[in-house]
Protein backbone atom coordinates (compact mmCIF):
# COMPACT_ATOMS: atom_id res chain seq x y z
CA UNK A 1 97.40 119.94 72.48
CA UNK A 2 93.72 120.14 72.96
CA UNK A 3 91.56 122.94 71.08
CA UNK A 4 90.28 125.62 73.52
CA UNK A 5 87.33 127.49 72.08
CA UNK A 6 85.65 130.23 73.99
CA UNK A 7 82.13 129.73 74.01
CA UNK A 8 78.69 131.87 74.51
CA UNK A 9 80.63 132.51 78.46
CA UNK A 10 83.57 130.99 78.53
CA UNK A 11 85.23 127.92 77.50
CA UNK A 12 84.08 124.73 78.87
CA UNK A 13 84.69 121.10 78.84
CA UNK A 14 84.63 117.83 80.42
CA UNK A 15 86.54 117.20 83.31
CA UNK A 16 90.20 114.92 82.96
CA UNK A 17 89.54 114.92 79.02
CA UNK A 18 89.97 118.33 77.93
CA UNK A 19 89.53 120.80 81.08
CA UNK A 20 92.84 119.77 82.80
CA UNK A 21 95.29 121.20 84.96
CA UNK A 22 97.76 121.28 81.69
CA UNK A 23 95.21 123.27 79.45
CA UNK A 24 94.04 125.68 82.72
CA UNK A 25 97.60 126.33 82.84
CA UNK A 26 97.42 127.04 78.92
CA UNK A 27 94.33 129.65 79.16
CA UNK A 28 95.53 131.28 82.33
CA UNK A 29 98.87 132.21 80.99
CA UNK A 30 97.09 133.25 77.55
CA UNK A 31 94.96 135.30 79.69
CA UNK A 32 97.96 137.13 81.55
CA UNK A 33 99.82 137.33 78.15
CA UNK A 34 96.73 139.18 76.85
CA UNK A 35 96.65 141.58 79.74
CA UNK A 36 99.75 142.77 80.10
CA UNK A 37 99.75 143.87 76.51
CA UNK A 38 96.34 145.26 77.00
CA UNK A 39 97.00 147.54 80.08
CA UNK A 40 93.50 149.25 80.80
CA UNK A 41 93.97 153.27 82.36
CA UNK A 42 93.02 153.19 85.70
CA UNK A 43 93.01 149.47 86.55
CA UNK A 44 95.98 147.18 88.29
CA UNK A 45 97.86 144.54 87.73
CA UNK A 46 95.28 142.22 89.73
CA UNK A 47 93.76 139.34 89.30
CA UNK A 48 90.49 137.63 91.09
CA UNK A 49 90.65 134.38 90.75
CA UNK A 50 87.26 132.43 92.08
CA UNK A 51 85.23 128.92 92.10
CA UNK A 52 82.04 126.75 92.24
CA UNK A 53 81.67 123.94 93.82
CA UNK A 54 82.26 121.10 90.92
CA UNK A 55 84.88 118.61 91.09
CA UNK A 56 88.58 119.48 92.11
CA UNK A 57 87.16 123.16 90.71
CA UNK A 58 89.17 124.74 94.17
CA UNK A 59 92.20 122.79 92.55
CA UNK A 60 91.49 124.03 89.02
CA UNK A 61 91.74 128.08 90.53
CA UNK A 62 94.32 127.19 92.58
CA UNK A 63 96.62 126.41 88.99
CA UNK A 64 94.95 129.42 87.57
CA UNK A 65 95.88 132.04 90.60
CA UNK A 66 99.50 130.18 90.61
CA UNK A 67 100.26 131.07 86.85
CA UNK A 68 98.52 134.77 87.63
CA UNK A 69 101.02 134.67 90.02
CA UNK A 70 104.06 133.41 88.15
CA UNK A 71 103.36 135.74 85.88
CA UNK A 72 103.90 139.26 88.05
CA UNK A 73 100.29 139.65 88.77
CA UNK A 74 98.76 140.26 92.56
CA UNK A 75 96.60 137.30 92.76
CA UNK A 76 93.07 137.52 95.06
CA UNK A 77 91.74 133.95 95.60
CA UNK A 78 88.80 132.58 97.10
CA UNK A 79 89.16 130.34 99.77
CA UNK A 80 85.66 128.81 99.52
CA UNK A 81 83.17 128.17 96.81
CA UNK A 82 81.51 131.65 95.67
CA UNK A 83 79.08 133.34 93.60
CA UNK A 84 80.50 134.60 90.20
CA UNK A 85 78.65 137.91 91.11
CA UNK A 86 81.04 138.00 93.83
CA UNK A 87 83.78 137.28 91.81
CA UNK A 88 82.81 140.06 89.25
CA UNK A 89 82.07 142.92 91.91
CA UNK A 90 85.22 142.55 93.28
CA UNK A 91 87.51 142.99 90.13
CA UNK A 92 85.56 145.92 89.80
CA UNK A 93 85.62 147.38 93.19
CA UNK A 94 89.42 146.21 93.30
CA UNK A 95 90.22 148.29 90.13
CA UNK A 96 91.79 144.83 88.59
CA UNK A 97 92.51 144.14 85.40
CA UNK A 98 90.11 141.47 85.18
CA UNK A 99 89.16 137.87 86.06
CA UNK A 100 88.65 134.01 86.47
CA UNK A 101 85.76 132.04 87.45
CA UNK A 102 86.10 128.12 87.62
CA UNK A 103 82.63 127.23 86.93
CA UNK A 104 80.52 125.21 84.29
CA UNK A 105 77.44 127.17 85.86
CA UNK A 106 74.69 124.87 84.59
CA UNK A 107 76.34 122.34 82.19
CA UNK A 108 76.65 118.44 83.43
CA UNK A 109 78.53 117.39 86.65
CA UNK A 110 81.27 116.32 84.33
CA UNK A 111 81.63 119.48 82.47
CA UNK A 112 83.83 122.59 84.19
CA UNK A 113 84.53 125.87 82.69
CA UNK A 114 86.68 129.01 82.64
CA UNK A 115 84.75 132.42 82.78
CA UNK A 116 86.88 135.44 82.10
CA UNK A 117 85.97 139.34 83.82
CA UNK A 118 86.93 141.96 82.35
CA UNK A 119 88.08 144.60 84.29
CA UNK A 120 84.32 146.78 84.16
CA UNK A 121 83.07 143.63 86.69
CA UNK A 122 82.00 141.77 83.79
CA UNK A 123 81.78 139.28 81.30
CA UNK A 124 84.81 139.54 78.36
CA UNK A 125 83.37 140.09 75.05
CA UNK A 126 83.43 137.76 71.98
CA UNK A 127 86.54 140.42 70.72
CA UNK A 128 89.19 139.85 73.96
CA UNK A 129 87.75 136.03 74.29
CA UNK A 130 89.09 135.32 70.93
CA UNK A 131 91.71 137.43 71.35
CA UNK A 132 93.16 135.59 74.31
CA UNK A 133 92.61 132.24 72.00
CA UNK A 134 95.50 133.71 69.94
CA UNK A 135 97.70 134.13 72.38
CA UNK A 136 97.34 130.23 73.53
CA UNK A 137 100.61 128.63 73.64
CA UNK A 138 102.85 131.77 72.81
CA UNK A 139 104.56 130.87 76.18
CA UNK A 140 104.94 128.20 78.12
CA UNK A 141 102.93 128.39 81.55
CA UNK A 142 104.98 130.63 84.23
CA UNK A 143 103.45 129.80 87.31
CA UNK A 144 104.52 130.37 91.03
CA UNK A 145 103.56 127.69 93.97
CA UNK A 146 100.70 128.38 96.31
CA UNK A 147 102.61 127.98 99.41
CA UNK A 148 105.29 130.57 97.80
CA UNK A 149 102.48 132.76 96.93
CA UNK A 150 100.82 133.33 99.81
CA UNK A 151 104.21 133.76 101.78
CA UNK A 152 105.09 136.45 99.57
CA UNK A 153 101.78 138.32 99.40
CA UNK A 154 101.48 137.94 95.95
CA UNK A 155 98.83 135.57 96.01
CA UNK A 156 96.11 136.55 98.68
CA UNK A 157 92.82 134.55 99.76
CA UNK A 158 90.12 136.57 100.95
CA UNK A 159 86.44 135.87 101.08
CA UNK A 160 84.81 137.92 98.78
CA UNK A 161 80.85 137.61 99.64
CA UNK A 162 81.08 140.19 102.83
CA UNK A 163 81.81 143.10 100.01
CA UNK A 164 79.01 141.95 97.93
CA UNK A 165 76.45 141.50 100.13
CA UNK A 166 77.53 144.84 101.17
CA UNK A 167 76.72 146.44 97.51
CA UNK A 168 73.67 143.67 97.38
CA UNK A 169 71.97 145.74 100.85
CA UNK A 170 72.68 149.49 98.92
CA UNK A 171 70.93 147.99 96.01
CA UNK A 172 67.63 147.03 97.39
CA UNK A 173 65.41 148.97 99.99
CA UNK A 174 66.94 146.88 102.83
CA UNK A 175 65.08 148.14 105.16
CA UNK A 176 61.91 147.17 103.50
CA UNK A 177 62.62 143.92 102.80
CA UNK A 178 64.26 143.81 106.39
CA UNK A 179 60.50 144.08 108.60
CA UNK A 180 58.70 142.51 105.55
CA UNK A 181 58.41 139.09 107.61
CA UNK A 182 58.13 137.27 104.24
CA UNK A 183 58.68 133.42 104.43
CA UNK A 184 60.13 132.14 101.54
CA UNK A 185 62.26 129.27 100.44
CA UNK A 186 65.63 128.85 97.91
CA UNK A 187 66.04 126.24 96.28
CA UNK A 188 70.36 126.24 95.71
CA UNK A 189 70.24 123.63 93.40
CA UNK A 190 73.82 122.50 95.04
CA UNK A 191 75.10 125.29 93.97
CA UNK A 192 77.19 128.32 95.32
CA UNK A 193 74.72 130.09 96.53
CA UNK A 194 73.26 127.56 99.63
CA UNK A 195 73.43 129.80 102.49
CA UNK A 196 73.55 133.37 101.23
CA UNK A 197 69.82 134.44 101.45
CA UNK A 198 70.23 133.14 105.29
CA UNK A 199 73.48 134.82 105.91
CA UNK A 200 72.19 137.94 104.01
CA UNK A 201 68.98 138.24 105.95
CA UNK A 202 70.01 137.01 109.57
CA UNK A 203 68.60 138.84 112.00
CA UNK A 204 65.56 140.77 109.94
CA UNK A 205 62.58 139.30 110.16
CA UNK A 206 61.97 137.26 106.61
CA UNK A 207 62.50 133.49 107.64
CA UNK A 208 64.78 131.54 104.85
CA UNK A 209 64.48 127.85 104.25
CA UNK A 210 67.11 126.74 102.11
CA UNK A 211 66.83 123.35 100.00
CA UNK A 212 69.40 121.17 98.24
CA UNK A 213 71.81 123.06 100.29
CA UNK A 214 74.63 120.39 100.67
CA UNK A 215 77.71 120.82 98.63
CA UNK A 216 77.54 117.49 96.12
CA UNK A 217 79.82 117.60 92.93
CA UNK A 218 77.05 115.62 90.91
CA UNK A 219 74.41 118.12 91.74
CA UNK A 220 71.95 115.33 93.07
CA UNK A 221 71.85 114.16 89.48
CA UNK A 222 70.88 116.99 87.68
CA UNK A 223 72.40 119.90 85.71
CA UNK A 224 72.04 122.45 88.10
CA UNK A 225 69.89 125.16 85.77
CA UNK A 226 66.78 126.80 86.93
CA UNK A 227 63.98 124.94 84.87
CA UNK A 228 61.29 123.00 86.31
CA UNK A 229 62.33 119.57 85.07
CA UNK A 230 65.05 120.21 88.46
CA UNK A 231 62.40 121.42 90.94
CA UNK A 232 60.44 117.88 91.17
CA UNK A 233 61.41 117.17 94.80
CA UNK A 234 61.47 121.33 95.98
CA UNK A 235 57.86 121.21 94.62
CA UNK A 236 57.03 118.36 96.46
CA UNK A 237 58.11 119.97 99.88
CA UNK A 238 56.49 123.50 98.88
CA UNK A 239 52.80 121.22 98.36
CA UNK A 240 53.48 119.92 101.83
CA UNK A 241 54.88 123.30 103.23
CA UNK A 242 54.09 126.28 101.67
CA UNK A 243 56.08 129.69 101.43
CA UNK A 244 55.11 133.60 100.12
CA UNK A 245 57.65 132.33 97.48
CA UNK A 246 60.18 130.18 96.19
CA UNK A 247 63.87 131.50 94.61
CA UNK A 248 65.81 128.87 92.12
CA UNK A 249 69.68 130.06 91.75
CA UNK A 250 71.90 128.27 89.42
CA UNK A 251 75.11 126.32 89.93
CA UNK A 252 77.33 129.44 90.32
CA UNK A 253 74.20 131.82 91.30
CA UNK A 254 74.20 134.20 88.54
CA UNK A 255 70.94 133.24 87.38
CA UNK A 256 67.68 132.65 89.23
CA UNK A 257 63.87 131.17 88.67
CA UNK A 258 61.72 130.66 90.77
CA UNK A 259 57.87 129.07 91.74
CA UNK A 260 55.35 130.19 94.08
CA UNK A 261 54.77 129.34 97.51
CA UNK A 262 53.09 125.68 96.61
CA UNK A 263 55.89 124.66 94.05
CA UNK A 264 54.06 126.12 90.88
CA UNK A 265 56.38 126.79 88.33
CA UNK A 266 56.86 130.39 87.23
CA UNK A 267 59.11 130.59 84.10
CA UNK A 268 62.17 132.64 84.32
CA UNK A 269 60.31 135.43 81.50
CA UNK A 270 57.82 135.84 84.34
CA UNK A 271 60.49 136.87 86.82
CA UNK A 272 61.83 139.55 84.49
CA UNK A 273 58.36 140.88 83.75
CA UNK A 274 57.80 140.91 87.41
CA UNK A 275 61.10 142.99 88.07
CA UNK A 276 60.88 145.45 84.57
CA UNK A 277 56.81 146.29 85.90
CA UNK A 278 58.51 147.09 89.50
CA UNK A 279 61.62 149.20 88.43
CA UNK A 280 59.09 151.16 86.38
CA UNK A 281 56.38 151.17 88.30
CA UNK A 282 57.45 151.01 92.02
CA UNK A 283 60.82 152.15 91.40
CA UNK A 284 59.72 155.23 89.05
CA UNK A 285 62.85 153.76 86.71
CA UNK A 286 63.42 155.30 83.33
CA UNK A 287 66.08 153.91 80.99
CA UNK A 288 66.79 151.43 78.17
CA UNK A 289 65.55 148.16 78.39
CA UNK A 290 68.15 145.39 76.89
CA UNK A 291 66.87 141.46 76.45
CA UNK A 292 68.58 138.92 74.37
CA UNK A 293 66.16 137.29 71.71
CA UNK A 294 64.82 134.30 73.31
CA UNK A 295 63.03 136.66 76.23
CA UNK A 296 59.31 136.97 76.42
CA UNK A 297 57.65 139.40 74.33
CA UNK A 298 55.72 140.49 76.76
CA UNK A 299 58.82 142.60 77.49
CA UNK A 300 58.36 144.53 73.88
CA UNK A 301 54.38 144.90 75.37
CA UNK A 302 55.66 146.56 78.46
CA UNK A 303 58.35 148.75 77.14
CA UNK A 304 55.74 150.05 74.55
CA UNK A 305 52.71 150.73 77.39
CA UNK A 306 55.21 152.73 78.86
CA UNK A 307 57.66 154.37 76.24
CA UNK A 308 60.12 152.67 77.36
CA UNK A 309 63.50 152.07 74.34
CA UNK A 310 63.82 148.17 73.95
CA UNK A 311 67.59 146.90 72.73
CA UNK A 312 67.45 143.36 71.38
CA UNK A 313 70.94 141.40 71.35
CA UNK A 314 71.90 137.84 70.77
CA UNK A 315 71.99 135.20 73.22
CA UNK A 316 75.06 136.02 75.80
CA UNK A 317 75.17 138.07 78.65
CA UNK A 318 78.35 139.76 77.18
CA UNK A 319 76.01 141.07 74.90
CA UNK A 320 73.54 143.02 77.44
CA UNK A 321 77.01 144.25 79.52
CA UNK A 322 77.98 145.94 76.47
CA UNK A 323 75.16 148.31 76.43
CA UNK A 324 74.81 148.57 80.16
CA UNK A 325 78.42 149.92 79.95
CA UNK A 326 76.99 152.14 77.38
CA UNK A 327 74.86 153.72 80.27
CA UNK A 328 71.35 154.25 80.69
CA UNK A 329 69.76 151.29 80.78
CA UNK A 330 67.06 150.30 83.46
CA UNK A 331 67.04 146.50 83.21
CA UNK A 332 69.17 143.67 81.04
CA UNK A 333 67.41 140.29 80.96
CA UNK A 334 68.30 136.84 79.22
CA UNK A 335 65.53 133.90 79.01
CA UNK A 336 67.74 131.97 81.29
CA UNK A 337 67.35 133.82 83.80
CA UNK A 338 70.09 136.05 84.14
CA UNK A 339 69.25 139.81 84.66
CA UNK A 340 71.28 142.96 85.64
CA UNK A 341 70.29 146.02 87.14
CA UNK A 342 71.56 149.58 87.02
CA UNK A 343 73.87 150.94 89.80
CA UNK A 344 75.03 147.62 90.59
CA UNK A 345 78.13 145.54 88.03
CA UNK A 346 77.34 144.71 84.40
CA UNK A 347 76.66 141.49 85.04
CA UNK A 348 73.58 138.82 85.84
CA UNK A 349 73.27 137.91 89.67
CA UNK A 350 71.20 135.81 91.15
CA UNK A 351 71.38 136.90 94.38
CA UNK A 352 70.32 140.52 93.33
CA UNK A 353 67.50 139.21 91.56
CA UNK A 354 66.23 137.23 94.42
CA UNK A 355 66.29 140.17 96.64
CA UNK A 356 64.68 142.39 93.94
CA UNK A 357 61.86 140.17 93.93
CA UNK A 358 61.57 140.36 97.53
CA UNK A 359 61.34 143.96 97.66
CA UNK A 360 58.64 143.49 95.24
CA UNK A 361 56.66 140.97 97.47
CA UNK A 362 57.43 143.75 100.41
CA UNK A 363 56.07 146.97 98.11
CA UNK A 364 52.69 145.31 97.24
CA UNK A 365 52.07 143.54 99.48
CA UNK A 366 50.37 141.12 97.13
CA UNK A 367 51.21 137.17 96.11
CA UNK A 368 53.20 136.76 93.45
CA UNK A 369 49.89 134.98 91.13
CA UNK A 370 48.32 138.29 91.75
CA UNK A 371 51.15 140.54 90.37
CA UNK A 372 51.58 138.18 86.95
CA UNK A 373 48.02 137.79 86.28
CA UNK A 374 47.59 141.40 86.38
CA UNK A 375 50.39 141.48 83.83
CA UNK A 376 48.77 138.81 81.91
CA UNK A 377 45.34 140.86 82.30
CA UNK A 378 46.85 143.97 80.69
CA UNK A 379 49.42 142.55 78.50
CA UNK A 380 47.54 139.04 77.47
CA UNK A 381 48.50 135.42 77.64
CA UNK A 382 51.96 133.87 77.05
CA UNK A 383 53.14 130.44 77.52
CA UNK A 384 57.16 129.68 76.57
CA UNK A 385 59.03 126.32 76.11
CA UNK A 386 62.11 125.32 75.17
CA UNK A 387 63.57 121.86 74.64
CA UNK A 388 67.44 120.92 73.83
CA UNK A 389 68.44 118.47 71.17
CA UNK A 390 71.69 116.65 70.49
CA UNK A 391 72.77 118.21 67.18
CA UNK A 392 76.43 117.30 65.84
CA UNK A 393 78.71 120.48 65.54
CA UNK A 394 79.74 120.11 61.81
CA UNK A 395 76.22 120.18 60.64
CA UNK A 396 74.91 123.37 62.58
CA UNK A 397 75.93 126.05 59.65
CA UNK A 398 74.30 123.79 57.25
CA UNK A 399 70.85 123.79 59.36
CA UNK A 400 71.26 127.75 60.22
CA UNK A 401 71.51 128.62 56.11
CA UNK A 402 69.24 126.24 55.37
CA UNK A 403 66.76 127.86 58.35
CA UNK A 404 67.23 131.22 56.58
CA UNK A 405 66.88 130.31 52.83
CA UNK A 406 63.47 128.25 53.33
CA UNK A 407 61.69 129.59 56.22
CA UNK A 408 57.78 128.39 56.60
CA UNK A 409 55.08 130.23 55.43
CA UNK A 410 52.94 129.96 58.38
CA UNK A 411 53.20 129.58 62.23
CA UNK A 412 50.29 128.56 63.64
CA UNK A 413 48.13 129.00 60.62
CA UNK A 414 49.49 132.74 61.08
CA UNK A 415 51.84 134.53 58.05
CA UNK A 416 55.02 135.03 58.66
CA UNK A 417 56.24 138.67 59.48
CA UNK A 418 59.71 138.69 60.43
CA UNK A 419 63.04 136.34 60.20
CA UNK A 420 65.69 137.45 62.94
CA UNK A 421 69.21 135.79 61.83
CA UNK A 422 72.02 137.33 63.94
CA UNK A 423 72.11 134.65 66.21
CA UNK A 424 70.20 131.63 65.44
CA UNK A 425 66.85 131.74 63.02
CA UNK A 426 63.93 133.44 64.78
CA UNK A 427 60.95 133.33 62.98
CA UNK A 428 57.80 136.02 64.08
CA UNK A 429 54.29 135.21 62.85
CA UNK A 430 51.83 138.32 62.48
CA UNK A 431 50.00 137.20 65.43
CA UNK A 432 53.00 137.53 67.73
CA UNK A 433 53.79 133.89 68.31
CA UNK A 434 57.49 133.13 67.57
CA UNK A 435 59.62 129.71 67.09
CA UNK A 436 63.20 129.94 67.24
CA UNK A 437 66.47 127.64 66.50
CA UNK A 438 69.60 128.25 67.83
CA UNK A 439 72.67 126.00 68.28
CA UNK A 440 74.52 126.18 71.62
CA UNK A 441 77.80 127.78 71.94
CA UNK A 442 79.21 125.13 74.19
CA UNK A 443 77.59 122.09 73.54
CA UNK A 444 76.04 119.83 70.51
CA UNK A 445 73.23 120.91 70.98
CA UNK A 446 70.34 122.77 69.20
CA UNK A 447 68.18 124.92 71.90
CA UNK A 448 64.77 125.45 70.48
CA UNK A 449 62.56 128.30 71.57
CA UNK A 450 58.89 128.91 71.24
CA UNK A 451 56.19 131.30 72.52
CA UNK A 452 52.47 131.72 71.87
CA UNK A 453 49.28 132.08 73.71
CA UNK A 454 48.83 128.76 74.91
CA UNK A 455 50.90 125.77 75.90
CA UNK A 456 49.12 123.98 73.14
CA UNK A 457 50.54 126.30 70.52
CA UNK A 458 53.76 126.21 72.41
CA UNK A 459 54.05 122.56 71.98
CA UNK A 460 52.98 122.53 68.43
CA UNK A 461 55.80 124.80 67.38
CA UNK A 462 58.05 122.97 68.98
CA UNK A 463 57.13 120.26 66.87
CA UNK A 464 57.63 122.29 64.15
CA UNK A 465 61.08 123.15 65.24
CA UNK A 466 62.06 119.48 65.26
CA UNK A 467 60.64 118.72 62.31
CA UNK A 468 62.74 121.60 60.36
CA UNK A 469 66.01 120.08 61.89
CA UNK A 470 65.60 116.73 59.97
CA UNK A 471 67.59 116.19 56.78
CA UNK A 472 70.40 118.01 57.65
């Protein structure tokens, strides 16, 4: 029997080695075993059951839903690729006990993945996820057939986008963004979400072009992850035809980034700047701002300018839904891009961004260069990079102690102020830059993160980082 290990969301692997029907089988009944002995007040025996648009993924929720199923529980499954968003609002809205997404969101083409919800619309935490691992193989799968399923009602498939574009139009001032006649493009990556800004907006008058639209199981060659080494050819097109703006949605669409209207890169830390000044500003928001560690400080500069309360958590959205279900928080952002929003699920969504960001666009009626370099006027310069290594597995706690025990001296010619260790080694020089190290918690490989005033300083702590992985 293969090892299944949840990861930083979910447990992943590569397609026909490890992530087959058998061991879907294994983690679905796991899941339901977990549940019923779990029973939540308030929520019912339900399960959503959706998935992206990767290889034989509509096959891979189709065995999930069936040992759901076989299993007493009313099964709701997708009968098309869709957002996990989607997926998440409706276990909430549905009162369910929780759910499955089929999805490797941005891994390889070859990779596929199993994200559970709990039943708050959300990601599981670290706690039930390794809870469910110890309930692997306590029973053998119980599953009932799809055609018996559906005859009997106890499997159901129903699209679930309508309801959350619904909740998506409550969210943002629709009828703002509705007679804004913005022009913008998205950029799907071949993900889920090719199509939604155009079904979303149909008949208002913003005009949508959607790119890399097509559903392709390889992703056009790339991993489909919103960073500019994947927007070469959407660039290209944007220099030739511009837009107000361009939106960048992951595989499965909970994440976004962006670039302007000519194809220049904005990072994903300048989208959540963007969206905490305009919830504050605009929006008049009060309210707890939550970012995982590897965000931009210029979110600490903001929350301080305007007394705002700044949580920092490890890397994970599971991390930022547990204190959004805490309550009073006005924004949760992750450098990757994923960022939830208050009065919506406790969860990142891509869509919602997007939309938020049009609003923006609509309420100042200013281009999007404009807005960040008045942020970078008030708050200073800030360049970010990040590059992935290979790193093997069994030599990442060795490189983590080692990171903690012998930290440099300097960044940058500046002293060290500050060593972060609950997830990864962040180091903090006096002068604000930062450097940070950080294995992945699905794949060999070591993420490292730096930020500093320019992207020559950027680059030479990178550098640095590589050079303090070597010995190991």
């Amino acid at each position: 029997m293969s090892t299944i290990k949840f990861g930083t969301d979910g447990w992943r692997a590569v397609i026909a080695e490890d992530f087959t029907f058998e061991n879907v089988a294994r983690v679905a009944q796991a899941a339901a075993d977990y549940w019923a002995d779990h029973p939540v007040e308030g929520a019912e025996r339900k399960v959503i059951v959706g998935y992206d648009r990767r290889f034989f993924s509509d096959r891979f929720a189709q065995r999930a839903a069936e040992v759901f199923a076989g299993n007493g529980y009313q099964v709701t499954l997708t009968p098309c690729p869709t957002p996990t968003p989607a997926v998440s609002f409706a276990v909430k809205a549905e009162r369910a006990i929780g759910g499955v997404m089929i999805t490797a969101s941005h891994n390889p083409p070859r990779f596929n993945g199993f994200k559970l919800k709990s039943h708050y619309g959300g990601p599981s935490d670290s706690a039930t996820c390794q809870a469910v691992e110890t309930y692997l193989d306590r029973n053998a799968p119980r599953s009932m057939p799809l055609a018996e399923g559906l005859r009997s009602g106890q499997i159901v498939q129903r699209d679930l986008r309508p309801a959350h574009y619904a909740a998506l139009k409550k969210l943002v001032d629709w009828k703002l963004v509705a007679r804004s006649r913005l022009r913008f493009a998205h950029d799907a990556l071949f993900g889920v979400a090719a199509g939604c800004f155009e079904q979303l907006l149909a008949g208002t008058t913003c005009r949508v072009t959607t790119l890399n639209a097509r559903h392709d199981v390889l992703f056009g060659g790339i991993n489909p992850e919103p960073i500019e080494a994947n927007y070469k050819p959407t660039q290209a097109y944007l220099r030739r035809h511009p837009h107000d703006v361009c939106l960048v949605t992951d595989g499965d669409a909970d994440r976004v980034g962006g670039m302007d209207g000519r194809g220049k890169y904005l990072t994903t830390h300048n989208l959540i700047c963007l969206l905490l000044h305009h919830f504050v500003v605009n929006r008049q928001g009060r309210g707890r701002v939550v970012k995982a560690l590897t965000t931009t400080s210029m979110v600490d500069k903001l929350c301080a300018a305007h007394g705002l309360p700044l949580v920092e958590t490890g890397v994970g959205f599971k991390f930022i839904c547990a204190e959004m279900l805490k309550g009073d928080v006005l924004l949760g952002a992750e450098e990757s891009g994923g960022i939830g929003f208050p009065g919506h699920i406790p969860e990142r969504d891509g869509i919602a961004a997007g939309l938020l960001l049009l609003e923006l666009l609509a309420t100042e009626r200013r281009s999007i260069n404009d807005l960040l370099g008045r942020l970078e006027k008030q708050f200073g310069p800030l360049r970010y990079g990040r590059i992935d290594t290979h790193f093997p597995l069994d030599k990442r706690v060795a490189l983590m102690e080692r990171l903690k025990q012998a930290p440099p001296a300097k960044l940058l010619r500046s002293p060290l102020a500050e060593v972060k260790s609950f997830d990864g080694v962040k180091f903090i020089a006096q002068n604000g830059a930062w450097l940070m190290l950080r294995p992945s918690g699905t794949e060999p490989i070591l993420r490292i993160y730096a930020e500093a005033q320019t992207d020559t300083d950027v680059r030479r702590l990178l550098r640095l980082g590589v050079g303090l992985t070597r010995g190991v």
